[in-house]
Protein backbone atom coordinates (compact mmCIF):
# COMPACT_ATOMS: atom_id res chain seq x y z
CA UNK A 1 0.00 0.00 0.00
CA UNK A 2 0.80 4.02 -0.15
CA UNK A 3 1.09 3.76 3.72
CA UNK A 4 4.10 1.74 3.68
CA UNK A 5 6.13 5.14 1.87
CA UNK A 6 4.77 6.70 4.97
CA UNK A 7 6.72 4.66 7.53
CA UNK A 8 3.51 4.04 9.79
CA UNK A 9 2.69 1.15 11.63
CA UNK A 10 -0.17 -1.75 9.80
CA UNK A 11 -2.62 -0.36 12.43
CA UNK A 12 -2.49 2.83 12.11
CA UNK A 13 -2.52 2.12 8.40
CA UNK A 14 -5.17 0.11 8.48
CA UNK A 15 -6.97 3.04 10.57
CA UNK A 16 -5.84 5.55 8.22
CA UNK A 17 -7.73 3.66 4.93
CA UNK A 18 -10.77 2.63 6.31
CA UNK A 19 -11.46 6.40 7.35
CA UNK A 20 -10.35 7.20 4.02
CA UNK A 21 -12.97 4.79 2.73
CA UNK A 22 -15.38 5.76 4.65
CA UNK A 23 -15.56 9.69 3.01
CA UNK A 24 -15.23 8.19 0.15
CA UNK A 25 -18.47 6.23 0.59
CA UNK A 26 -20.19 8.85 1.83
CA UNK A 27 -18.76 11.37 -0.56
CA UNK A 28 -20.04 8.91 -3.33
CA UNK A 29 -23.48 8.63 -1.51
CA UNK A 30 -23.73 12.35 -1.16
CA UNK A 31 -23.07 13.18 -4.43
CA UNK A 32 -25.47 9.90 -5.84
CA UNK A 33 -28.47 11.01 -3.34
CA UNK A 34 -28.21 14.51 -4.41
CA UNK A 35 -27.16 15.69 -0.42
CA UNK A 36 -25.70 19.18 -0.50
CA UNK A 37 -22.13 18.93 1.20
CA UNK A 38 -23.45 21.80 4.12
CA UNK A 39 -25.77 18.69 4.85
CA UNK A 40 -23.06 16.35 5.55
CA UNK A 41 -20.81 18.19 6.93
CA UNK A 42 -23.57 19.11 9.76
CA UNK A 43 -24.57 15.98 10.48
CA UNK A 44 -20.51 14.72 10.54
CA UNK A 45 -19.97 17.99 13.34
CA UNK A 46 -23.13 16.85 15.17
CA UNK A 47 -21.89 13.38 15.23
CA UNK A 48 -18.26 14.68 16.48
CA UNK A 49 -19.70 16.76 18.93
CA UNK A 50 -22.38 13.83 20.48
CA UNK A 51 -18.66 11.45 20.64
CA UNK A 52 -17.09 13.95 22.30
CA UNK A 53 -19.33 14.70 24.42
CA UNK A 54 -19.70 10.77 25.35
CA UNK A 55 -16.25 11.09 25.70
CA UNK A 56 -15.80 13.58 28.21
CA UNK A 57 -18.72 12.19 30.64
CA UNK A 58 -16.88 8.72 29.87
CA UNK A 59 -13.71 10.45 31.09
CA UNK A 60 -15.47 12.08 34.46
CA UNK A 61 -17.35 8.90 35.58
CA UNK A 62 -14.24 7.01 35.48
CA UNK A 63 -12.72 9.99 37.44
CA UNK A 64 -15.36 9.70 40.03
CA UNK A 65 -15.14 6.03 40.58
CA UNK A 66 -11.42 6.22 41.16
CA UNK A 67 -11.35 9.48 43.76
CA UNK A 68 -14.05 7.19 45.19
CA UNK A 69 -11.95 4.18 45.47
CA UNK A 70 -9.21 5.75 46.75
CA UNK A 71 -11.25 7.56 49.59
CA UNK A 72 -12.28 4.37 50.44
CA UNK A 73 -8.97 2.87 50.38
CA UNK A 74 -7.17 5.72 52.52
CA UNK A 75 -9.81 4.82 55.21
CA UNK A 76 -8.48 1.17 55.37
């Protein structure tokens, strides 16, 4: 493949052409369905913005549980 000129591991690779895929697919299903590019580009920030949002809560539950453990544990 093109990645392998790029000195970059198979995964990240790998990673790299699926995503590259992917807009193509939906560049190619855009442009067959007649869906302006403002369209998809909306719904592609609103999806960023829902994951990162997931993210972030993700990130301060798993926050929470672990001051909580170790309050607990500093009481033992």
């Amino acid at each position: 493949m093109i990645f392998g000129l790029l000195n970059v591991r198979k995964k990240t690779s790998a990673v790299i052409a699926g995503i590259v895929i992917g807009a193509t697919c939906l560049w190619g299903l855009a442009m067959w369905q007649d869906i302006p590019r403002e369209e998809i580009l909306n719904i592609l920030f609103g999806v960023l913005l829902m994951l990162l949002g997931i993210m972030i809560i993700a990130v301060t539950i798993a926050g929470i549980f672990t001051l909580i453990r170790k309050i607990f544990a500093a009481k033992d």
